[in-house]
N, C-alpha and C. Protein backbone atom coordinates (compact mmCIF):
# COMPACT_ATOMS: atom_id res chain seq x y z
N UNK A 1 23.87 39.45 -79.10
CA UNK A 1 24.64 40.21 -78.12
C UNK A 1 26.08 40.35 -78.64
N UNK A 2 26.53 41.39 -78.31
CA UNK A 2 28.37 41.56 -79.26
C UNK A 2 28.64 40.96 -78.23
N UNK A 3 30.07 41.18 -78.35
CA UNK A 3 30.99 40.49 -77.37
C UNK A 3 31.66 41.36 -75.76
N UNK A 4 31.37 42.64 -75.94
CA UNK A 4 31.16 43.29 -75.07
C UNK A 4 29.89 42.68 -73.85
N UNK A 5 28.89 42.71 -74.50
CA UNK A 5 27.82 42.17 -73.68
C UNK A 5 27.85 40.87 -73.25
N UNK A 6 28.28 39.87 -74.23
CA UNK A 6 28.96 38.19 -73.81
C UNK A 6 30.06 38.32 -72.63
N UNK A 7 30.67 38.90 -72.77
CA UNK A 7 31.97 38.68 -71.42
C UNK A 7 30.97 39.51 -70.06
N UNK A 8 30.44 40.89 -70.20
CA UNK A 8 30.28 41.43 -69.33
C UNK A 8 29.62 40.44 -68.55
N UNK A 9 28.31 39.82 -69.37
CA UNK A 9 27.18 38.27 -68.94
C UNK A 9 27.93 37.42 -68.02
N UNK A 10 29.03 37.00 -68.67
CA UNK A 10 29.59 35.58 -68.44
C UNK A 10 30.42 36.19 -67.09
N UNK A 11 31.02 37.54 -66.66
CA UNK A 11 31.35 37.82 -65.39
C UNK A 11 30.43 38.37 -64.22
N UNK A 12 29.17 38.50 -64.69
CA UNK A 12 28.10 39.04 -63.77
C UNK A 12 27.50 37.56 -63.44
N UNK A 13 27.57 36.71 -64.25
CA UNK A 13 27.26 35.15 -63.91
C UNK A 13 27.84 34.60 -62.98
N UNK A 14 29.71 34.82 -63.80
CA UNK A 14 30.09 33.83 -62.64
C UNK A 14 30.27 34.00 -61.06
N UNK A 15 29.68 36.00 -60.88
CA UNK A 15 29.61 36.18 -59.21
C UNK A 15 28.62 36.22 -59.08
N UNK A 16 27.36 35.54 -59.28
CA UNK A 16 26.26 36.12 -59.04
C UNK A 16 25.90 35.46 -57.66
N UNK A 17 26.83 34.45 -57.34
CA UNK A 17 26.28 33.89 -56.09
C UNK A 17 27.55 34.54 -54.66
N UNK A 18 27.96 35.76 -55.06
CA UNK A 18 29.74 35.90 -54.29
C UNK A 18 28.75 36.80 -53.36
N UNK A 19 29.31 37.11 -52.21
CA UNK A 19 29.06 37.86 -51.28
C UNK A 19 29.46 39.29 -51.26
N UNK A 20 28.57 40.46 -51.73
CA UNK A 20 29.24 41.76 -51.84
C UNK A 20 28.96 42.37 -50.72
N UNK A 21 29.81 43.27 -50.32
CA UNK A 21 30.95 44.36 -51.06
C UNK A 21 32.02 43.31 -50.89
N UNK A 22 32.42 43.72 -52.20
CA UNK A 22 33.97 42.67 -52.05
C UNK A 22 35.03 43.85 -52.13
N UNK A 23 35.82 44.14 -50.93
CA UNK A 23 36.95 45.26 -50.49
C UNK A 23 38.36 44.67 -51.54
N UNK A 24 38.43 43.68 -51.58
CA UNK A 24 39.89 43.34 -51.89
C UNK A 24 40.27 43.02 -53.23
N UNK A 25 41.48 42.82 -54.34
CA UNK A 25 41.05 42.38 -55.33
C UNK A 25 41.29 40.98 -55.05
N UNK A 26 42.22 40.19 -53.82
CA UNK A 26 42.58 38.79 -53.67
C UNK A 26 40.95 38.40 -53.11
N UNK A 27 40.02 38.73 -52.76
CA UNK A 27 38.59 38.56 -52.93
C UNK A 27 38.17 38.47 -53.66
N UNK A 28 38.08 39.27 -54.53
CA UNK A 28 37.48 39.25 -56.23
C UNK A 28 37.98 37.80 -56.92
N UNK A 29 38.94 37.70 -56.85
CA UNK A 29 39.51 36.78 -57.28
C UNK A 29 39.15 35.08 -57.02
N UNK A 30 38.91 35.27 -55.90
CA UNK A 30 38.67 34.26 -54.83
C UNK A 30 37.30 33.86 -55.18
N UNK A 31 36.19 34.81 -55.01
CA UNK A 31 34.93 34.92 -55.45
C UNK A 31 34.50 34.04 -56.73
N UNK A 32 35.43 34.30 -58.04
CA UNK A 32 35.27 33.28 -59.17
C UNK A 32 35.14 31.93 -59.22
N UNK A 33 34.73 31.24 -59.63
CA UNK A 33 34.17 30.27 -59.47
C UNK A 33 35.30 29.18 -59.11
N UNK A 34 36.32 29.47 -60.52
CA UNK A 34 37.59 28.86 -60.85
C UNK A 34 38.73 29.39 -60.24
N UNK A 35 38.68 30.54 -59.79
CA UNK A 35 39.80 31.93 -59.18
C UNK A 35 40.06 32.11 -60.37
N UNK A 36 41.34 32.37 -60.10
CA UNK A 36 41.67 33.12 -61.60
C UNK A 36 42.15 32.33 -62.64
N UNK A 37 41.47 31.19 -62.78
CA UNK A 37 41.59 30.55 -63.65
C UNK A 37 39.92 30.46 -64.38
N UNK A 38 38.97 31.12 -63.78
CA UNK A 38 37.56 31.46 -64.20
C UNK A 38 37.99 32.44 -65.99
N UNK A 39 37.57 31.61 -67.09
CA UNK A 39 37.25 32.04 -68.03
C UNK A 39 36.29 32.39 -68.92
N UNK A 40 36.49 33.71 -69.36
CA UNK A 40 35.22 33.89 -70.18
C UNK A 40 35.68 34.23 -71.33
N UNK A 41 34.35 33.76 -72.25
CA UNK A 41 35.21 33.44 -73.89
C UNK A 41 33.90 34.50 -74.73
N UNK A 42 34.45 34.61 -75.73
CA UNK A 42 33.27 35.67 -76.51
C UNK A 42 34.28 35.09 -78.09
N UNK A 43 33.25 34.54 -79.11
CA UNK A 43 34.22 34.29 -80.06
C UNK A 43 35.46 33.91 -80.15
N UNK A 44 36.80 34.15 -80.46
CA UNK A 44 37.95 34.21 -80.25
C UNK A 44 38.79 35.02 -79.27
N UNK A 45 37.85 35.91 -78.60
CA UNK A 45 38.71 36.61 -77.22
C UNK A 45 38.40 35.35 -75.86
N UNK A 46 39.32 35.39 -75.27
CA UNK A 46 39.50 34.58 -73.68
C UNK A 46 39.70 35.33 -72.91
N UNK A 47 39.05 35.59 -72.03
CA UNK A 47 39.67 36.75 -70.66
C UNK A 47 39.65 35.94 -69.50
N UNK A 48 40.85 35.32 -68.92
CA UNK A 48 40.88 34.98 -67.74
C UNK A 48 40.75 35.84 -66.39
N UNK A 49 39.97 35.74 -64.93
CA UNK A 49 39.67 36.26 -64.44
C UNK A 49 41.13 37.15 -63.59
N UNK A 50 42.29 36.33 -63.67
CA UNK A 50 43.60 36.94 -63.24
C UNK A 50 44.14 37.36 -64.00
N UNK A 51 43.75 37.57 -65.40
CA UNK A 51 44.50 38.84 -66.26
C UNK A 51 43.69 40.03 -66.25
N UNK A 52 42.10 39.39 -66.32
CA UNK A 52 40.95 41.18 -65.52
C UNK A 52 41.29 41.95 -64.77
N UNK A 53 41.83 40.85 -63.60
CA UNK A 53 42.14 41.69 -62.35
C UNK A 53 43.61 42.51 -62.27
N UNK A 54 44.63 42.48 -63.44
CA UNK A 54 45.18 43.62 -63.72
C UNK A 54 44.62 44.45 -63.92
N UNK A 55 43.73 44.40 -64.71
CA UNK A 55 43.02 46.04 -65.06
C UNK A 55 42.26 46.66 -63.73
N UNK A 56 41.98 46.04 -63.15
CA UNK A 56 41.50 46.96 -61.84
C UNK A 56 43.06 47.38 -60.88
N UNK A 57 42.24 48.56 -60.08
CA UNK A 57 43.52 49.43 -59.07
C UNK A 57 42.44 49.07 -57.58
N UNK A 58 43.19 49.47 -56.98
CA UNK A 58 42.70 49.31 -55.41
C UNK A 58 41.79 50.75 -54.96
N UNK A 59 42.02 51.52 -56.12
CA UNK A 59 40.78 52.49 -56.16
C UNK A 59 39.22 52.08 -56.51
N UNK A 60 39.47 50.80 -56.81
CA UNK A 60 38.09 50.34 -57.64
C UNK A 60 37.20 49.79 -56.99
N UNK A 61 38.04 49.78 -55.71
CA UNK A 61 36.93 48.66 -54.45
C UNK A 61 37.17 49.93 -53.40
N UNK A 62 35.83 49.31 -52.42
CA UNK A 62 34.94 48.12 -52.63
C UNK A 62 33.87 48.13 -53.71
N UNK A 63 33.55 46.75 -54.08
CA UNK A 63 32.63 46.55 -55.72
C UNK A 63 31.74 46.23 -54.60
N UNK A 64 29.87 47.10 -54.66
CA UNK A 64 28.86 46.78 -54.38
C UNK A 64 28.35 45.82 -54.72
N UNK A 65 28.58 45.49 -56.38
CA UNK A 65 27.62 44.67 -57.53
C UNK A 65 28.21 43.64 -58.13
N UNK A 66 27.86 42.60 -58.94
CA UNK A 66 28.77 41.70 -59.86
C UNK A 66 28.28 42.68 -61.05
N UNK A 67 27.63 43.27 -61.74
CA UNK A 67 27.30 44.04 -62.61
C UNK A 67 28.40 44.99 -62.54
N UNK A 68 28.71 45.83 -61.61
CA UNK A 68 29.98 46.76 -61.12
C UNK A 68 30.89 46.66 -61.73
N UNK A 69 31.78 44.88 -61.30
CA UNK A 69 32.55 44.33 -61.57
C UNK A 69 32.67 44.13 -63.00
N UNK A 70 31.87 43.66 -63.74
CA UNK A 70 31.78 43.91 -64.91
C UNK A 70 31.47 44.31 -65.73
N UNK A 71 31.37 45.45 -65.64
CA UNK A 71 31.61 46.87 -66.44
C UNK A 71 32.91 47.16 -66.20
N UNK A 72 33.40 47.43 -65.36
CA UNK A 72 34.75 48.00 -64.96
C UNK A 72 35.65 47.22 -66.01
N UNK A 73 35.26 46.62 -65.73
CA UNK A 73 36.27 45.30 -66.66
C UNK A 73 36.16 45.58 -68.01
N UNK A 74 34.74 45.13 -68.56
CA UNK A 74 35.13 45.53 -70.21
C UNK A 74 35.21 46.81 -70.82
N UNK A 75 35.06 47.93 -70.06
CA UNK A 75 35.17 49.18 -70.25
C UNK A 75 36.82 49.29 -69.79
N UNK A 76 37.11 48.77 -69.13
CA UNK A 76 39.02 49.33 -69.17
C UNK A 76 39.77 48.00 -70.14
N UNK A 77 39.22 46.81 -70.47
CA UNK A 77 39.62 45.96 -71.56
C UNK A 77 39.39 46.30 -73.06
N UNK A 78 38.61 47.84 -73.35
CA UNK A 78 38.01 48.18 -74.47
C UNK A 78 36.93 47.88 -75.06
N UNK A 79 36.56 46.79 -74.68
CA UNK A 79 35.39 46.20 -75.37
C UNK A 79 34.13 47.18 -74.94
């Protein structure tokens, strides 16, 4: 799996037990296991879950899915 697919994994994991639709991003956040101290690692990249949640806008919710959620994410992080 590249590393695109490793982070997307490791953030569809760590909500897989969160309650959707999540409206808010201080929800999203909340939702992580760790808050935003929830990390996901792929080789030498680290993406903490409160530097992700810069890349989202308040256009982006409500997130139906943890899958949702992460896509959004590594598609606006580049990966």
């Amino acid at each position: 799996m590249d590393v695109r697919g490793i982070i997307k994994s490791q953030i569809v994991n760590a909500l897989k037990d969160s309650q959707f639709p999540i409206n808010t991003p201080e929800v999203l956040i909340n939702a992580f296991p760790n808050g935003a101290e929830t990390t996901c690692e792929a080789g030498d990249l680290k993406i903490k879950a409160g530097d992700a949640g810069k890349l989202l806008t308040v256009n982006d919710f409500p997130f139906e899915t943890a899958e949702n959620v992460g896509e959004i994410i590594v598609s606006r992080a580049g990966l």
